[in-house]
Structure formats: C-alpha cells, structure tokens
N, C-alpha and C. Protein backbone atom coordinates (compact mmCIF):
# COMPACT_ATOMS: atom_id res chain seq x y z
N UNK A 1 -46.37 23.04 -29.06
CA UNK A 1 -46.24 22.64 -27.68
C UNK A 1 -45.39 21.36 -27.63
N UNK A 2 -44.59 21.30 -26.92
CA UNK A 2 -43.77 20.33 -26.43
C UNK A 2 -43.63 19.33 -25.27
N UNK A 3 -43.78 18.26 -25.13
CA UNK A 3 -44.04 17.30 -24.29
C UNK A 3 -42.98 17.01 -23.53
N UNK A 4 -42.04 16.70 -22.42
CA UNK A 4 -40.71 16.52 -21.58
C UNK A 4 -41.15 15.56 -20.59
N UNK A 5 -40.81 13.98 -20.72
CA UNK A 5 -40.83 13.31 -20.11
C UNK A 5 -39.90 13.61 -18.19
N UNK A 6 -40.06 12.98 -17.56
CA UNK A 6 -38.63 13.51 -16.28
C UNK A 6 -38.42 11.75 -16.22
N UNK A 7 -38.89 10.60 -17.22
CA UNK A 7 -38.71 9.32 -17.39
C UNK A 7 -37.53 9.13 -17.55
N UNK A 8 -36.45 8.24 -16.83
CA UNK A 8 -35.00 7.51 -17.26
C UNK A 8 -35.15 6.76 -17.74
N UNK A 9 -34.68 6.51 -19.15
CA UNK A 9 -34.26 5.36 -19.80
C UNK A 9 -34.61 3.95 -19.30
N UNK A 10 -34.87 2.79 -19.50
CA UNK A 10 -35.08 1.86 -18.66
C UNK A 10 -33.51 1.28 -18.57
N UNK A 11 -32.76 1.66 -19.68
CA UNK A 11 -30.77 1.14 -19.02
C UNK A 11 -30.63 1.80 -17.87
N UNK A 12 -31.23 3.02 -17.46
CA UNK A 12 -30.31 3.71 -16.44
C UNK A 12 -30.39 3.02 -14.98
N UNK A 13 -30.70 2.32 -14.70
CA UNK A 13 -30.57 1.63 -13.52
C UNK A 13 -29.04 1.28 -13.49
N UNK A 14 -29.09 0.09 -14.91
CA UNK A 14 -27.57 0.15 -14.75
C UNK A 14 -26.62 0.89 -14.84
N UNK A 15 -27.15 1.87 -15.85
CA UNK A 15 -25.61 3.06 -15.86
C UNK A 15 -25.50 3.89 -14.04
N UNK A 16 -26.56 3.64 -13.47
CA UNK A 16 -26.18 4.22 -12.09
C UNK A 16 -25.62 3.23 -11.20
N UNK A 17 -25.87 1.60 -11.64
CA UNK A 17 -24.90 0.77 -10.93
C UNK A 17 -23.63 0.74 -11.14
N UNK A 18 -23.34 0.89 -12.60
CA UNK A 18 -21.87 1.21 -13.00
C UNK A 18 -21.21 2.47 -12.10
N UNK A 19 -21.91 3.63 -12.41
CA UNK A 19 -21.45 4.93 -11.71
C UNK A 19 -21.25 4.30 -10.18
N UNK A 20 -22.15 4.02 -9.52
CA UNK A 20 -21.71 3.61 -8.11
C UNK A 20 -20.82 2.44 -7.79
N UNK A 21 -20.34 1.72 -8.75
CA UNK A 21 -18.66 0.91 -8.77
C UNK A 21 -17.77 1.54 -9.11
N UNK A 22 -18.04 2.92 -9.95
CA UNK A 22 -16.84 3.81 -10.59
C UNK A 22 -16.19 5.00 -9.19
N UNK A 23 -17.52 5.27 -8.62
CA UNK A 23 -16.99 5.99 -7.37
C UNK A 23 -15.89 5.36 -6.23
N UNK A 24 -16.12 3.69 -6.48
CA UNK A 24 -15.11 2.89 -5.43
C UNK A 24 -13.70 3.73 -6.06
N UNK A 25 -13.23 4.19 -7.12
CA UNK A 25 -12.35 4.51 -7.89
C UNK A 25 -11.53 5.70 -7.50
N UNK A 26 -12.84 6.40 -6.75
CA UNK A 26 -12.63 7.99 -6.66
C UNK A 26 -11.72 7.73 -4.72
N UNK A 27 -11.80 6.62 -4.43
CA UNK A 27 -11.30 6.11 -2.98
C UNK A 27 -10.04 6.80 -2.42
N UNK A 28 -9.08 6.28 -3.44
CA UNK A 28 -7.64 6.59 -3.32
C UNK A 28 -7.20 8.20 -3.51
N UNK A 29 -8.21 8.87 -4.33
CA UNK A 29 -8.00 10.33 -4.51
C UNK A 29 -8.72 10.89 -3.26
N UNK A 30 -9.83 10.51 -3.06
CA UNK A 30 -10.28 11.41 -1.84
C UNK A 30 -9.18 10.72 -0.51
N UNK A 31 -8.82 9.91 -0.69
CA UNK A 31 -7.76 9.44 0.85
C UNK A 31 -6.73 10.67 0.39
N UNK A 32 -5.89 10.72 -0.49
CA UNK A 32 -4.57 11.96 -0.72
C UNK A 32 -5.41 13.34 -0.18
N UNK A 33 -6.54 13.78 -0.68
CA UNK A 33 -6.98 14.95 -0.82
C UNK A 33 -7.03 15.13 0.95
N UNK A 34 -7.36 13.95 1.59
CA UNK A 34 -8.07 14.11 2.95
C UNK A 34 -6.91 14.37 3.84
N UNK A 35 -5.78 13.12 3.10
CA UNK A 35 -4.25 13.62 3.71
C UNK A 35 -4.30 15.07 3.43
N UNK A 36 -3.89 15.51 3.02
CA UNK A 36 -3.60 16.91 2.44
C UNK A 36 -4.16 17.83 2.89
N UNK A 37 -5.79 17.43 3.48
CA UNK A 37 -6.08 18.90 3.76
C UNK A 37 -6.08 18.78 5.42
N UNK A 38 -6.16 17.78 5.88
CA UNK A 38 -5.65 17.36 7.19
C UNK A 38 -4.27 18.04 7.75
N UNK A 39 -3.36 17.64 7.02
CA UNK A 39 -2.17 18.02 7.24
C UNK A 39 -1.62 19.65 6.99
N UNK A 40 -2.44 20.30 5.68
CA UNK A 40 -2.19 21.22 5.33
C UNK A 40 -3.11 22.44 6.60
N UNK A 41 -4.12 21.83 7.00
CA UNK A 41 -4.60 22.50 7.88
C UNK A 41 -3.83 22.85 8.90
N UNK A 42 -3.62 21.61 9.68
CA UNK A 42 -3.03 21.40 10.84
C UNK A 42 -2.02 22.50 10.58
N UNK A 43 -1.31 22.95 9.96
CA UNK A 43 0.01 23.40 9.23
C UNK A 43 -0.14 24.30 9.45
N UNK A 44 -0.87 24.80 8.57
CA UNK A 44 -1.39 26.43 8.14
C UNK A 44 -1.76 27.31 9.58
N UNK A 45 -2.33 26.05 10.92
CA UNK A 45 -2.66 27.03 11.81
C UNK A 45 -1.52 27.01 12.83
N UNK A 46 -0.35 26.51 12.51
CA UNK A 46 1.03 26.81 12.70
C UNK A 46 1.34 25.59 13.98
N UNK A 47 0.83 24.38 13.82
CA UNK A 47 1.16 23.46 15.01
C UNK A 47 2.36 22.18 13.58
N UNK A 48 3.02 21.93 14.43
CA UNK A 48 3.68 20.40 13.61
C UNK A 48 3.20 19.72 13.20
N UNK A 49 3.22 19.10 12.03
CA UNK A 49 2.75 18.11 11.48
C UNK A 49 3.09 17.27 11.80
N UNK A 50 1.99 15.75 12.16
CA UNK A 50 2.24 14.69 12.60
C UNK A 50 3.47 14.63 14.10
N UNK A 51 3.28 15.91 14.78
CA UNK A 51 3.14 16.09 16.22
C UNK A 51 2.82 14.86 16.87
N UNK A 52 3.56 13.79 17.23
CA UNK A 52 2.60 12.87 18.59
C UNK A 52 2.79 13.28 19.91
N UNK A 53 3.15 14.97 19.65
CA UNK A 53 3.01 15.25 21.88
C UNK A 53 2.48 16.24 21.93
N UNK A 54 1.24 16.27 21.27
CA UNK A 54 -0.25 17.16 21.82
C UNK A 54 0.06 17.90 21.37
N UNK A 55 0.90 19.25 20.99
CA UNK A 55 0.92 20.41 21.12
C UNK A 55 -0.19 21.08 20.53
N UNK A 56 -1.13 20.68 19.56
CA UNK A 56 -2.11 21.56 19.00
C UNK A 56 -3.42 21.07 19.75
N UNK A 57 -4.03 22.35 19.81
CA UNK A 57 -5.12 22.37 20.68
C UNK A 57 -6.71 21.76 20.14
N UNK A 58 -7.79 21.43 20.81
CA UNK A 58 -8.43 20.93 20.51
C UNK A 58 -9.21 21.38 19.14
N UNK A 59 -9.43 22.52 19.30
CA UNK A 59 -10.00 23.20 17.81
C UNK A 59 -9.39 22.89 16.63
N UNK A 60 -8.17 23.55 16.89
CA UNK A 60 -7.24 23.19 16.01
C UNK A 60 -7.17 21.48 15.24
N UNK A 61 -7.09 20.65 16.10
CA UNK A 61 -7.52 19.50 15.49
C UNK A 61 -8.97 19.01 14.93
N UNK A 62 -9.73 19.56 15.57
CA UNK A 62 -11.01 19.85 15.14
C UNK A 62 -11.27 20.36 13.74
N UNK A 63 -10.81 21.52 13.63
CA UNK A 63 -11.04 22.33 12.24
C UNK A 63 -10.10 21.34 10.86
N UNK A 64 -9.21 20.78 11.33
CA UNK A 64 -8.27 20.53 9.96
C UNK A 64 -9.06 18.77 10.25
N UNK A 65 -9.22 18.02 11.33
CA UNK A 65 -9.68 16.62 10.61
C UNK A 65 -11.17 16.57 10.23
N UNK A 66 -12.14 17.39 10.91
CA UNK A 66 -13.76 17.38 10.44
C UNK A 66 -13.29 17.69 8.71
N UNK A 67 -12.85 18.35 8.19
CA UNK A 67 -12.87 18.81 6.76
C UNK A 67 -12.35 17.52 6.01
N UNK A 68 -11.06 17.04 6.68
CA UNK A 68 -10.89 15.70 5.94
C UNK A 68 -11.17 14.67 6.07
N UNK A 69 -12.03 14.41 7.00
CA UNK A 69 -13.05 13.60 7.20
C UNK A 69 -14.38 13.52 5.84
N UNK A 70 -14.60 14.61 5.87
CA UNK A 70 -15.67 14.99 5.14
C UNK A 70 -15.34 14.77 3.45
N UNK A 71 -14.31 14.60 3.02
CA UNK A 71 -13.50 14.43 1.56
C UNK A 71 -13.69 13.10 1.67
N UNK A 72 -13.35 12.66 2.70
CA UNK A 72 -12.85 11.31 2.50
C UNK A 72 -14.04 10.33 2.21
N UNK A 73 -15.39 10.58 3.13
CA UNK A 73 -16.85 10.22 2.44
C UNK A 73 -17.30 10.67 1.53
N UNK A 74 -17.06 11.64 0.72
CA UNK A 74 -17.66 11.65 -0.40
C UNK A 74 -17.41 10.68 -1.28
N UNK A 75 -16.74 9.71 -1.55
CA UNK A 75 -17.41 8.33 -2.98
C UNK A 75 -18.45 7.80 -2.11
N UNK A 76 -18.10 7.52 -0.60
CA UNK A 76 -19.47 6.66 -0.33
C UNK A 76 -20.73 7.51 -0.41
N UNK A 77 -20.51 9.14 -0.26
CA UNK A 77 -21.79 9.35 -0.33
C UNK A 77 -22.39 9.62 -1.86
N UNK A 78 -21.54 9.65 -3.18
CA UNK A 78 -22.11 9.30 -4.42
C UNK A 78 -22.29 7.97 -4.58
N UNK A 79 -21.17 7.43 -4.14
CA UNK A 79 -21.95 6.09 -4.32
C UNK A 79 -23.50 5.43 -3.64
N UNK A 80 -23.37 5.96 -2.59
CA UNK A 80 -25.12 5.19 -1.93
C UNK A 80 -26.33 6.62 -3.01
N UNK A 81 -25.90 7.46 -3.42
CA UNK A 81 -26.43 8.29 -4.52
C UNK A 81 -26.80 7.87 -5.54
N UNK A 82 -26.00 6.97 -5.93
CA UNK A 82 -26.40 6.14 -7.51
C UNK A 82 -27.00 5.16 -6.81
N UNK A 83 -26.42 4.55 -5.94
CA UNK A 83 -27.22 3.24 -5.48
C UNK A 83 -28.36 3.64 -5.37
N UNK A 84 -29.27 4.48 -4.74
CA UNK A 84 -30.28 5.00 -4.51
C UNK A 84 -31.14 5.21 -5.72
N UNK A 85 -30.49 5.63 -6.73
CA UNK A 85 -31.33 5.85 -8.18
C UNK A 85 -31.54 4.55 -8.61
N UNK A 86 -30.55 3.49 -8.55
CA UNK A 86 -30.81 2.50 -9.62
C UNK A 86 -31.99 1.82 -8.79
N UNK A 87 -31.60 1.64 -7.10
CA UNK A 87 -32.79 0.99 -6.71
C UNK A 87 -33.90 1.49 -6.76
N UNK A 88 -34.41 2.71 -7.06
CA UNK A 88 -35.63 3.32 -7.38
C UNK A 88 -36.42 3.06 -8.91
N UNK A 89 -35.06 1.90 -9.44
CA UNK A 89 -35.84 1.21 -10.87
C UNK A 89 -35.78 -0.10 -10.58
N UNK A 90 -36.04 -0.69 -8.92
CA UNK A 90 -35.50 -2.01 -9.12
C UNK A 90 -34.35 -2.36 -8.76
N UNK A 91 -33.07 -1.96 -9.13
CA UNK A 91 -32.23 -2.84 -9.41
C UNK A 91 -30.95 -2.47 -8.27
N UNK A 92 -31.18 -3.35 -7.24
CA UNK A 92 -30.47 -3.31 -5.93
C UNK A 92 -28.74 -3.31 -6.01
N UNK A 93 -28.75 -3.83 -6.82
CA UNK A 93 -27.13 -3.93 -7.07
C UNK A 93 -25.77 -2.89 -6.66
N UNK A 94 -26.16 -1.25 -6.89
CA UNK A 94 -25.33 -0.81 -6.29
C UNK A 94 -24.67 -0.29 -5.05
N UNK A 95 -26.26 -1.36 -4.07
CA UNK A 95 -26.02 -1.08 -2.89
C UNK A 95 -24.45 -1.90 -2.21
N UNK A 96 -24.34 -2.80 -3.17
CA UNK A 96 -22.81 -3.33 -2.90
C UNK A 96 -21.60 -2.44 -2.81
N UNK A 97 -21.33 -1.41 -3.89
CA UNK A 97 -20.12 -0.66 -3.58
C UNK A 97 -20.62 0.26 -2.78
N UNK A 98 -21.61 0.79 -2.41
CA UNK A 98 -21.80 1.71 -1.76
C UNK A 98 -22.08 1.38 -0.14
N UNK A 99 -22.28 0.12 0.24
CA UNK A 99 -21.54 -0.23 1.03
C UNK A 99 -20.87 -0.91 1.30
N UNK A 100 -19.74 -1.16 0.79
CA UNK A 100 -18.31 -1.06 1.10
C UNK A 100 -17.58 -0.04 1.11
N UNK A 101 -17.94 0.88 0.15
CA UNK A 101 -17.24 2.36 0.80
C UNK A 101 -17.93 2.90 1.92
N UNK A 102 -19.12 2.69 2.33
CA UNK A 102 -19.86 3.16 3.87
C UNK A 102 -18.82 2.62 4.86
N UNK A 103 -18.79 1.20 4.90
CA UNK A 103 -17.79 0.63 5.57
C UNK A 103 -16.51 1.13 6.18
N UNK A 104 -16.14 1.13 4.85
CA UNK A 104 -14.51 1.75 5.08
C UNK A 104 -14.62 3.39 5.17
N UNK A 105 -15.22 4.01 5.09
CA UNK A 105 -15.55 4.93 5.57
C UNK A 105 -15.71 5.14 7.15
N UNK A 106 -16.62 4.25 7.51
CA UNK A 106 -16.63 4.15 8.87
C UNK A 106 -15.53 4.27 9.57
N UNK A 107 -15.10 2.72 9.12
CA UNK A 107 -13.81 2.38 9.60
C UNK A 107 -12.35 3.84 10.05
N UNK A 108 -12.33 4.35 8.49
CA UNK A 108 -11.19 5.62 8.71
C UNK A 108 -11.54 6.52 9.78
N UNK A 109 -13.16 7.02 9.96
CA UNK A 109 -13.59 7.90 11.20
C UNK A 109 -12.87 7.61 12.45
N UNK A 110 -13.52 5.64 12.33
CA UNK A 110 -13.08 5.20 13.53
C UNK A 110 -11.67 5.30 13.83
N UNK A 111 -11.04 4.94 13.45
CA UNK A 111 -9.38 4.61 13.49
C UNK A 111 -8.71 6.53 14.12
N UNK A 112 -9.37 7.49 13.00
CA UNK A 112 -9.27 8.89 13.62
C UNK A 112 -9.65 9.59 14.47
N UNK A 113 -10.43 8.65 15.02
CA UNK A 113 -11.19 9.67 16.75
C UNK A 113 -10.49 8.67 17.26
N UNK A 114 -10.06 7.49 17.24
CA UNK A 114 -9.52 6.57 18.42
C UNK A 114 -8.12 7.34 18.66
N UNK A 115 -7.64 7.59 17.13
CA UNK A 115 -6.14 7.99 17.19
C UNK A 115 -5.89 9.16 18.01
N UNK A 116 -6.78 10.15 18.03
CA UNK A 116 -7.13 11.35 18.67
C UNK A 116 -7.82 11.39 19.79
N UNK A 117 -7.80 10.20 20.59
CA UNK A 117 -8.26 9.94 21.68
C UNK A 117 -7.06 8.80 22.12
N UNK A 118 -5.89 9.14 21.47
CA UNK A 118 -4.59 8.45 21.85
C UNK A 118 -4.82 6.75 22.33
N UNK A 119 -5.81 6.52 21.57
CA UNK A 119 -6.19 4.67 21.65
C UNK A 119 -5.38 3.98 20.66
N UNK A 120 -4.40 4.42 19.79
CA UNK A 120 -4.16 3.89 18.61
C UNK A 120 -3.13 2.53 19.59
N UNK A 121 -3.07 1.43 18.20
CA UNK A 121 -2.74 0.53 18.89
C UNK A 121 -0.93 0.96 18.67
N UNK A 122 -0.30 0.39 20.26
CA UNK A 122 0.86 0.53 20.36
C UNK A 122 1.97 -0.71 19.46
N UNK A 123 2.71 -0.54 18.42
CA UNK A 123 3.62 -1.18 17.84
C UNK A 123 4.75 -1.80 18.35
N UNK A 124 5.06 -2.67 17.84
CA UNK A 124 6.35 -3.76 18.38
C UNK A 124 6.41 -3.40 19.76
C-alpha cells in the first residue's frame, strides 16, 4: 500500500510567486495574439480592417473583439492563479504582478469599448 501526500513542498509558495512574475512575460505575446485575432476576425467576416467609418456591424465587432479581449487577460488570469496558490501558503507576494496585469488589463478593455463607443481621444 502506498501513501500520496496532495502536500506542496514548503518552496512552492515561491515557485508560484516566480510563475506569477513570469506570466507579466507572457504580456506582449498575448497583446500580438489579441491584435491578430481582432483583426483577423474582423477580416475574415469581410469588413476593412481598421475601418474608422463604421462600416462593420455591431456583431461583427462583437464577435472578433470579445475573443481578443479574452487572450489578452489571460497572464492576468494565470497570474492572480499563482498568486492565489502561493497565498494559500502564506506568502502574499504574487499578488503584485497579478495586479498589475489586472490593471492593465482593465485599462486595454477600457480604452476598447471607449474606442468603440467612438470616445477615443481626438489627436493634434
């Protein structure tokens, strides 16, 4: 008979604080991926890309930015993931990158429903 702890290590707090500073990493790839599937959407359902005179309809913008929206939070949502493990040994620490990618996370939503609610701020 064999005994199987479901016990973590007492390091793993930190190896999940590390992991949730390593996800800040994964930032810049999920921003391309989010471009990409944003754009590739928009595309695919046959309206212009980066169009600024409406022509694609509400769905249509609907279907291609909810998806890259959704890319684009995933480090924050591994990151508050690890954060979540390590603080369940204590050790609060990776609630730092994980929010700052919550943050800026926010932030990109925000900036994309404003933009799509034609609030973006007007230049020179």
């Amino acid at each position: 008979m064999t005994s199987t702890s479901t016990r973590r290590p007492a390091g793993s707090a930190g190896h999940d604080v590390r992991n949730a500073w390593l996800s800040v990493l994964l930032l810049p790839i999920a921003f391309g991926l989010a471009f990409l599937i944003g754009e590739g959407l928009i595309g695919l359902f046959g309206y212009p890309v980066g169009d600024t005179a409406g022509e694609a309809p509400l769905w249509a913008i609907l279907a291609a930015t909810i998806p890259a929206l959704l890319v684009f939070c995933l480090p924050a949502l591994l990151s508050s993931w690890f954060a979540r493990r390590a603080a369940s040994h204590g050790d609060r620490r990776g609630w730092v990158p994980a929010t700052l990618l919550a943050v800026v996370a926010l932030a990109f939503i925000a900036m994309n429903v404003l933009a799509g609610l034609g609030l973006e701020m007007q230049s020179g």
